[in-house]
C-alpha atoms as a PDB file:
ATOM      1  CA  UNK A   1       7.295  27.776   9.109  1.00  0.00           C
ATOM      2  CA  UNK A   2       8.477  25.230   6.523  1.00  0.00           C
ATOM      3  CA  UNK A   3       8.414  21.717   8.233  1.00  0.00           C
ATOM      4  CA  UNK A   4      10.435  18.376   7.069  1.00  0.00           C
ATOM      5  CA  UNK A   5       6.674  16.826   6.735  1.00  0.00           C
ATOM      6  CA  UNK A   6       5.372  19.614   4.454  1.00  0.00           C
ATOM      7  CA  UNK A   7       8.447  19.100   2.714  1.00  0.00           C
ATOM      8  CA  UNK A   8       7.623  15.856   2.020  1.00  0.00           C
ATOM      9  CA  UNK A   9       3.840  15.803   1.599  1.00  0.00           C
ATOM     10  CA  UNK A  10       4.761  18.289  -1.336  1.00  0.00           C
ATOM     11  CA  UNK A  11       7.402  16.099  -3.209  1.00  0.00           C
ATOM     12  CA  UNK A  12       5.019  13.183  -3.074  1.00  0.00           C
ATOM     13  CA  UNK A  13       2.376  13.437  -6.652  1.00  0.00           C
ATOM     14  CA  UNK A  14       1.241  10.815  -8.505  1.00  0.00           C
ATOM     15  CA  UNK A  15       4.006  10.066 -11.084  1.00  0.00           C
ATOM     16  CA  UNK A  16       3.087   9.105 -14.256  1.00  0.00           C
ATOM     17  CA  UNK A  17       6.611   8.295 -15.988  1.00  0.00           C
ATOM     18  CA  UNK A  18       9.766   7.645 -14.260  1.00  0.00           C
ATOM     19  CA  UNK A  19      13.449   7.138 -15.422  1.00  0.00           C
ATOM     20  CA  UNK A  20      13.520   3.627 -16.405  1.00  0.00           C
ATOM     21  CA  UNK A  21      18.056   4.107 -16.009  1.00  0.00           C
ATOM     22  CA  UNK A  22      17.561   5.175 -12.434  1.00  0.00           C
ATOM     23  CA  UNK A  23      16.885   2.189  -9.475  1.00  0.00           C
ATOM     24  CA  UNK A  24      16.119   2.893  -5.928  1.00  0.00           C
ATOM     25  CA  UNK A  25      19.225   2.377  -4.020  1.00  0.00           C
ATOM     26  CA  UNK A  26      18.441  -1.351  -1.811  1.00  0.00           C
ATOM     27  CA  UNK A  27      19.625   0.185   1.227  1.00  0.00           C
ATOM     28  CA  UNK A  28      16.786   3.373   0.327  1.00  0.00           C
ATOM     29  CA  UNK A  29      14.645   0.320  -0.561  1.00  0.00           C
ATOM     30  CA  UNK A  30      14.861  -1.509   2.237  1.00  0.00           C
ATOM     31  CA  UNK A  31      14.051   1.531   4.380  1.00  0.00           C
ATOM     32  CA  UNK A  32      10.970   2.831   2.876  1.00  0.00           C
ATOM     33  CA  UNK A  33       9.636  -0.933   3.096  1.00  0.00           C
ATOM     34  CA  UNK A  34      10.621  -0.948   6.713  1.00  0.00           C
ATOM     35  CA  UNK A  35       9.185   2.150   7.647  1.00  0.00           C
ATOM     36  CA  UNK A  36       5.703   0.813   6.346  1.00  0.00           C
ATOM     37  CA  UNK A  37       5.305  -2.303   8.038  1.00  0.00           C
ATOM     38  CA  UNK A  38       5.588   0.213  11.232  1.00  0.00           C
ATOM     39  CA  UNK A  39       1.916   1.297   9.621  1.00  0.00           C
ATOM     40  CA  UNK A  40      -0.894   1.370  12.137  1.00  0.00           C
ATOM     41  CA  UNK A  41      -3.425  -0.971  11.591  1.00  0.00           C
ATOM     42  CA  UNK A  42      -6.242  -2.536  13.337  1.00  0.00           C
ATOM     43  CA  UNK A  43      -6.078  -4.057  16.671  1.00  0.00           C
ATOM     44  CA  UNK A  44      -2.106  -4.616  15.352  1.00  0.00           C
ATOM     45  CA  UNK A  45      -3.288  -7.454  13.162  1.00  0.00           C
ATOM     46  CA  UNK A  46      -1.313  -6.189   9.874  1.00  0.00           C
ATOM     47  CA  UNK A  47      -3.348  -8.072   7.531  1.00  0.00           C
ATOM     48  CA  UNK A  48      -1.065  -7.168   4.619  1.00  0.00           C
ATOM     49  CA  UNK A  49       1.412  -8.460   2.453  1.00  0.00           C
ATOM     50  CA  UNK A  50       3.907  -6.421   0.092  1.00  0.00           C
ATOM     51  CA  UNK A  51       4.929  -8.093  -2.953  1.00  0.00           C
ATOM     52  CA  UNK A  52       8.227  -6.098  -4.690  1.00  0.00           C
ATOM     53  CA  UNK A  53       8.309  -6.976  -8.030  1.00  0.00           C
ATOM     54  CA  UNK A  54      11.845  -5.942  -9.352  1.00  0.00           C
ATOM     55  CA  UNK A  55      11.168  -8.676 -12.458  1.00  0.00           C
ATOM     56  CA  UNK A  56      11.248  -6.492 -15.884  1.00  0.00           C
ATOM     57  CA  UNK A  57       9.671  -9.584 -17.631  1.00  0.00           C
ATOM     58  CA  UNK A  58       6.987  -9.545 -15.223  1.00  0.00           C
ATOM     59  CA  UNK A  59       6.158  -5.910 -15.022  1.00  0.00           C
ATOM     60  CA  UNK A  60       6.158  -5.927 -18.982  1.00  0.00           C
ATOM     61  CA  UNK A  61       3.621  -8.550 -19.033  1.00  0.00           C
ATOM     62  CA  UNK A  62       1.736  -7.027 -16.589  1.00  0.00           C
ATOM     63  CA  UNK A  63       1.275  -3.519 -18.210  1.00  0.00           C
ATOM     64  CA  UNK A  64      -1.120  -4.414 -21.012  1.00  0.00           C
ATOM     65  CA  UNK A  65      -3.463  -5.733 -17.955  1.00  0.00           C
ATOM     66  CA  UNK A  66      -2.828  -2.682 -16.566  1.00  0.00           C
ATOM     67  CA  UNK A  67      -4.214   0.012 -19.096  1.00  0.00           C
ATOM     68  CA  UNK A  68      -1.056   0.075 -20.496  1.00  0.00           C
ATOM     69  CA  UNK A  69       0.291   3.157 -17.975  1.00  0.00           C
ATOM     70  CA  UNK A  70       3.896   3.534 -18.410  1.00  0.00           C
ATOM     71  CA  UNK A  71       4.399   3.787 -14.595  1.00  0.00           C
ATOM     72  CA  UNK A  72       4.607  -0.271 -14.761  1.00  0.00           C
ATOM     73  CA  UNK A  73       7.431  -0.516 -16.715  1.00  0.00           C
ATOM     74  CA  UNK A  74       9.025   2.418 -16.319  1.00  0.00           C
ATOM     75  CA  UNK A  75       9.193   2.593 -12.411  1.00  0.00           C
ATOM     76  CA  UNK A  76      12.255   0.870 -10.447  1.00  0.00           C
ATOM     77  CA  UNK A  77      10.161  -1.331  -8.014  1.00  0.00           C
ATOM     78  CA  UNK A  78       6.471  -2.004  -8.551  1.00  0.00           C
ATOM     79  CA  UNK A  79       4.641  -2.588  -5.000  1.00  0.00           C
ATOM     80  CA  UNK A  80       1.464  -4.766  -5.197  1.00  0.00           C
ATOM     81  CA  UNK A  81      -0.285  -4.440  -1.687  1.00  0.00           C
ATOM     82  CA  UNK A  82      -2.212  -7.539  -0.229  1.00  0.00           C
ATOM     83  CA  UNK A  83      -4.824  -7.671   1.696  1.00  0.00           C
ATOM     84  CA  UNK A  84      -5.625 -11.036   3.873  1.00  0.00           C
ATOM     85  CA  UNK A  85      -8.748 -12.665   3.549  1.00  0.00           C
ATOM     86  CA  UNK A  86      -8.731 -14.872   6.648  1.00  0.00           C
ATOM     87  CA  UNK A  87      -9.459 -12.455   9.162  1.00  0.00           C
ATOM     88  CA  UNK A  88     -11.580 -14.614  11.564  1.00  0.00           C
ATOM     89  CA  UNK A  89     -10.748 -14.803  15.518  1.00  0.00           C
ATOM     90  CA  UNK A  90      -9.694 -18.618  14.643  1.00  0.00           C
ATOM     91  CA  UNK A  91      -6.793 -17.704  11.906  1.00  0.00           C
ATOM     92  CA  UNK A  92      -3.403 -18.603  13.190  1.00  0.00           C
ATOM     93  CA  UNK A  93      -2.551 -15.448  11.486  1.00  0.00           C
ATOM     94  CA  UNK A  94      -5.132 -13.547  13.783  1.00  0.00           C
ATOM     95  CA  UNK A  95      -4.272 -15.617  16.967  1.00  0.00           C
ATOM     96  CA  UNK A  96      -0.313 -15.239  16.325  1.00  0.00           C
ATOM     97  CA  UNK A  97      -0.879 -11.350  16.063  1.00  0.00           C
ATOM     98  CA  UNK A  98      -3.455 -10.497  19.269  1.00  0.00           C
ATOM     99  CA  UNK A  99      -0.794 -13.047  21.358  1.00  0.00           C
ATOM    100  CA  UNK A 100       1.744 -10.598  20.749  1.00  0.00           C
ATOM    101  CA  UNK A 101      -1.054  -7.731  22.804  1.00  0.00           C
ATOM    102  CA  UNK A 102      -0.464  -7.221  26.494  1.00  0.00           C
ATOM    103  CA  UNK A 103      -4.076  -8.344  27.531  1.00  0.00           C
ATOM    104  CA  UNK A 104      -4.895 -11.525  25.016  1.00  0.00           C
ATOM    105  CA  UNK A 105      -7.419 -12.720  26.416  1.00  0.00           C
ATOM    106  CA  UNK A 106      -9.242  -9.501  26.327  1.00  0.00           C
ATOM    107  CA  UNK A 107      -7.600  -8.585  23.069  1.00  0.00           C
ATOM    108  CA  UNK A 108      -9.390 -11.740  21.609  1.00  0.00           C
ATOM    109  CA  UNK A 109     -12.579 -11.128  23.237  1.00  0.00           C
ATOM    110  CA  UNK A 110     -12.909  -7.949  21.617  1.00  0.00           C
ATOM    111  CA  UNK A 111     -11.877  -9.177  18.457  1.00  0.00           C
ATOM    112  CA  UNK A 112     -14.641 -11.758  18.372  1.00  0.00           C
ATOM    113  CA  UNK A 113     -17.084  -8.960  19.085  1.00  0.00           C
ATOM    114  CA  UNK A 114     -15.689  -6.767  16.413  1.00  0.00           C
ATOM    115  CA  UNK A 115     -15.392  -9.548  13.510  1.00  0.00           C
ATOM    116  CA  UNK A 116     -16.818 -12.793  13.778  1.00  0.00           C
ATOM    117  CA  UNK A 117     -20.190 -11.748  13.490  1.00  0.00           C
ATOM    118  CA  UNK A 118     -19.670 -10.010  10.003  1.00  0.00           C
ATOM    119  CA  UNK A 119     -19.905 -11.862   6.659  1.00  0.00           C
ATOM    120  CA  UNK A 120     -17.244 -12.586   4.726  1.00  0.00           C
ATOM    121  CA  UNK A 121     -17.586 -10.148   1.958  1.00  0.00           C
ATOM    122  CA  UNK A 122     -17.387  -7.298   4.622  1.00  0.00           C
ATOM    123  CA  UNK A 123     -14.730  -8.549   6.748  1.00  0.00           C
ATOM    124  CA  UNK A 124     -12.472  -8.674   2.845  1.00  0.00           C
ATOM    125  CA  UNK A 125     -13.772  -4.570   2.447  1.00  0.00           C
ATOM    126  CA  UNK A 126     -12.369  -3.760   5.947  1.00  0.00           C
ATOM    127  CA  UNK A 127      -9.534  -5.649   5.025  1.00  0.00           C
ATOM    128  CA  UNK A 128      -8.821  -4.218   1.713  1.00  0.00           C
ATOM    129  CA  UNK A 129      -9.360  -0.861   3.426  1.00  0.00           C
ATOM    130  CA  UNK A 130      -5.778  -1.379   5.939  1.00  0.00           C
ATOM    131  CA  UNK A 131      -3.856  -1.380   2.779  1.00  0.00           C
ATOM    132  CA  UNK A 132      -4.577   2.099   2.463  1.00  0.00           C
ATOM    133  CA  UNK A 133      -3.263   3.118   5.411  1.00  0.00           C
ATOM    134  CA  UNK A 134       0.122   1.367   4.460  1.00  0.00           C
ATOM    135  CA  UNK A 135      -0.314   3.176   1.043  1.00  0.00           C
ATOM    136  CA  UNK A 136       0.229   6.400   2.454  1.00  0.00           C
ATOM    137  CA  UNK A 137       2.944   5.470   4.879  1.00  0.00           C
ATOM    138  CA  UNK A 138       4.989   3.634   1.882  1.00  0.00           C
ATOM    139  CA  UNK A 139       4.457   6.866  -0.492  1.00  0.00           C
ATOM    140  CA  UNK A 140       5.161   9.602   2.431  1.00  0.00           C
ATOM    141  CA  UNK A 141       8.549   7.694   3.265  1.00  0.00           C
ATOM    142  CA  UNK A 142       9.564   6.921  -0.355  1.00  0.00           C
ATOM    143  CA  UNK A 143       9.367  10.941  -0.658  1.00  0.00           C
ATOM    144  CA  UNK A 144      10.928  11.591   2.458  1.00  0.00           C
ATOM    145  CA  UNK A 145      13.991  10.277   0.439  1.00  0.00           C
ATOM    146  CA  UNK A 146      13.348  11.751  -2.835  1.00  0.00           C
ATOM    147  CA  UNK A 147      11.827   8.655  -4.298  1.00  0.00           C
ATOM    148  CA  UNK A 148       8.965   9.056  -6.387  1.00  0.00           C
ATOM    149  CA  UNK A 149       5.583   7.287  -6.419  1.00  0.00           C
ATOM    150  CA  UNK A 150       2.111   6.463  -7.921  1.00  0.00           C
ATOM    151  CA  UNK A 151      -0.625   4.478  -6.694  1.00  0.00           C
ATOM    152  CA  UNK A 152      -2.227   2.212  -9.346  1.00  0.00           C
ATOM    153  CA  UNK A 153      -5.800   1.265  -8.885  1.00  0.00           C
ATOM    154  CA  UNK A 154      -6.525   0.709 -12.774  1.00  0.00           C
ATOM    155  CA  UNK A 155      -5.708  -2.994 -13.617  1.00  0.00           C
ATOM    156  CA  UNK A 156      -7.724  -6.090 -15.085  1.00  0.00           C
ATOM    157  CA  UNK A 157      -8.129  -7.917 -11.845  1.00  0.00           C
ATOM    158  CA  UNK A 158      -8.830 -11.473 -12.962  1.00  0.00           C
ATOM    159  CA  UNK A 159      -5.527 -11.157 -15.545  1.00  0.00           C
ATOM    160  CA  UNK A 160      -2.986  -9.497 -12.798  1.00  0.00           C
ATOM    161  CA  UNK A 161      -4.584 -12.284 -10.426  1.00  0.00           C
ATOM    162  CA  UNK A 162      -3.688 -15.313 -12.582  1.00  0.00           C
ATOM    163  CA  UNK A 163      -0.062 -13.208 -13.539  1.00  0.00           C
ATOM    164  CA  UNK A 164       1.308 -13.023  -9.973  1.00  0.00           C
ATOM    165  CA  UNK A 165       2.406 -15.986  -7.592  1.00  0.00           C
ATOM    166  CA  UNK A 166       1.902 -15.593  -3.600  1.00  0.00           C
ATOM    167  CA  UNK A 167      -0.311 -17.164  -1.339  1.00  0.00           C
ATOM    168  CA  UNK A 168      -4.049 -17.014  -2.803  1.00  0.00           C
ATOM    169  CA  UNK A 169      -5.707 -18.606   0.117  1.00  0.00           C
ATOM    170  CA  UNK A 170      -4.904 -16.280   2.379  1.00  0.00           C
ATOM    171  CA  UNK A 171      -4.187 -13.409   0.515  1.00  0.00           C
ATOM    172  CA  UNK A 172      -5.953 -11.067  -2.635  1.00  0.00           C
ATOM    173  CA  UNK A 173      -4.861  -8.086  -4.416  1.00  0.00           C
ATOM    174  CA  UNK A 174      -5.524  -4.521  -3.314  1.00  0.00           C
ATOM    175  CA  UNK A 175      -3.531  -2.490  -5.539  1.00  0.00           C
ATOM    176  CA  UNK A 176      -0.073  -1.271  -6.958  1.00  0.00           C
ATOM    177  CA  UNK A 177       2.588   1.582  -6.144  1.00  0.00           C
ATOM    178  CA  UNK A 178       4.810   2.185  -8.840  1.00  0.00           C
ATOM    179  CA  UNK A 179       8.390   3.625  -7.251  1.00  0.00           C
ATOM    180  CA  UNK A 180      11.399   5.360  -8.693  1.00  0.00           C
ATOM    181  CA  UNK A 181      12.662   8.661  -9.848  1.00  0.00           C
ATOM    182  CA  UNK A 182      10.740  11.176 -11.736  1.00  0.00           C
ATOM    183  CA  UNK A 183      11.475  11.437 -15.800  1.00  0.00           C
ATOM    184  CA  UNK A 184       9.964  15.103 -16.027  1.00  0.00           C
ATOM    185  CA  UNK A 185       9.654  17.920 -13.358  1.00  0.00           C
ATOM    186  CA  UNK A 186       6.520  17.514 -11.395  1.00  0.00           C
ATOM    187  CA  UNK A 187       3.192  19.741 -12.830  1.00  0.00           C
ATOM    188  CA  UNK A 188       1.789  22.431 -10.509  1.00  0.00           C
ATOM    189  CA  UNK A 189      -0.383  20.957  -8.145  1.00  0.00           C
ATOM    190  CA  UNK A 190      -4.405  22.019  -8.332  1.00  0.00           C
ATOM    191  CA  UNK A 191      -6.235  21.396  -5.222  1.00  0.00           C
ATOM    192  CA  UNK A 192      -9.473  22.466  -3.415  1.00  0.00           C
ATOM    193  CA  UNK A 193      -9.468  25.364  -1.141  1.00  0.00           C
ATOM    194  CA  UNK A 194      -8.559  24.765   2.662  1.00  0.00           C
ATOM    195  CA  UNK A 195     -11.821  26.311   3.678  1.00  0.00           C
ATOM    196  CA  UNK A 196     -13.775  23.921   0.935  1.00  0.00           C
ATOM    197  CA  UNK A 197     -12.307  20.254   2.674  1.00  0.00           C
ATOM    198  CA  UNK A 198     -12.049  21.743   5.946  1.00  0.00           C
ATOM    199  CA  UNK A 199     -14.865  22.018   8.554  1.00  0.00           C
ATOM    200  CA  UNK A 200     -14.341  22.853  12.185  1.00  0.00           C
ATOM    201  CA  UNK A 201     -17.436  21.673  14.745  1.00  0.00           C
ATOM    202  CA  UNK A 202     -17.635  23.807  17.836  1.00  0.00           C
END
């Protein structure tokens, strides 16, 4: 049986051109950004920002920082995901989000335990590591309406960095999703055998 989710999972592929006359639809837009802030993440703190850059200028200038891949320019809307730095049990941030938790106190508590021991280096890495999850939920519903995507991990850091304006004390980059309709049919996928990635412990 053919499900709406396998559907889906096999539209989505990394798309490495797009039509540069077709634009996502705001209303299309709108959704797929709604549907991942509903993204899991831990102990609800969504420590994640999602900057839409819609700017041809800026994506243009961007690209040569970005191994010049044609997904920048090419795509309608170019998603860089943030990831927040302050993460500590004392961030307004962190307190505004675990107030919102049916237990606080004991919401907080836990949080402490989990966090505020850890330096800050690691606390950034489990950080970063949330904006994956949202990855996936911002590619699966961009295909879910036809839209197609392709995470971008290859860019000059330091460059991109001093490029884009948000908040830089709270915030740093994790990486990009390029969005927008496909130029050329999609290749035939090659992947690993189901018995290869799968292992069942009984």
């Amino acid at each position: 049986m053919i499900t709406n989710f396998q559907k889906i999972v096999n539209f989505r592929h990394a798309c490495k051109l797009f039509d540069d006359s077709k634009k996502i639809p705001s209303e299309i837009l709108k959704q797929i950004l709604e549907d991942t802030i509903l993204t899991p993440s831990s102990f609800g703190i969504e420590g994640w920002k999602f900057l839409v850059i819609q700017n041809q200028e800026l994506k243009e200038k961007l690209k040569p920082h970005c191994w010049n891949q044609p997904q920048i320019t090419t795509c309608s809307e170019l998603v860089v995901l943030l990831y927040r730095k302050n993460m500590k049990s004392n961030d307004k941030y962190v307190l505004e989000s675990l107030k919102r938790r049916k237990y606080f106190e004991k919401s907080l508590e836990k949080y402490k335990e989990f966090i505020d021991y850890r330096d800050q280096k690691d606390i950034e890495c489990w950080s970063k590591a949330q904006t994956y999850i949202a990855s996936a939920f911002l590619m699966l519903s961009a295909a879910s309406f036809e839209v197609d995507s392709c995470p971008i991990e290859g860019y000059e850091y330091q460059k991109v960095y001093d490029l884009l304006d948000f908040d830089k004390e709270n915030y740093d980059l994790s990486y990009m999703i390029a969005l927008g309709y496909r130029a050329k049919p999609q290749q035939k996928r090659d992947r690993r055998s189901f018995d290869e990635l799968v292992e069942f412990i009984r």
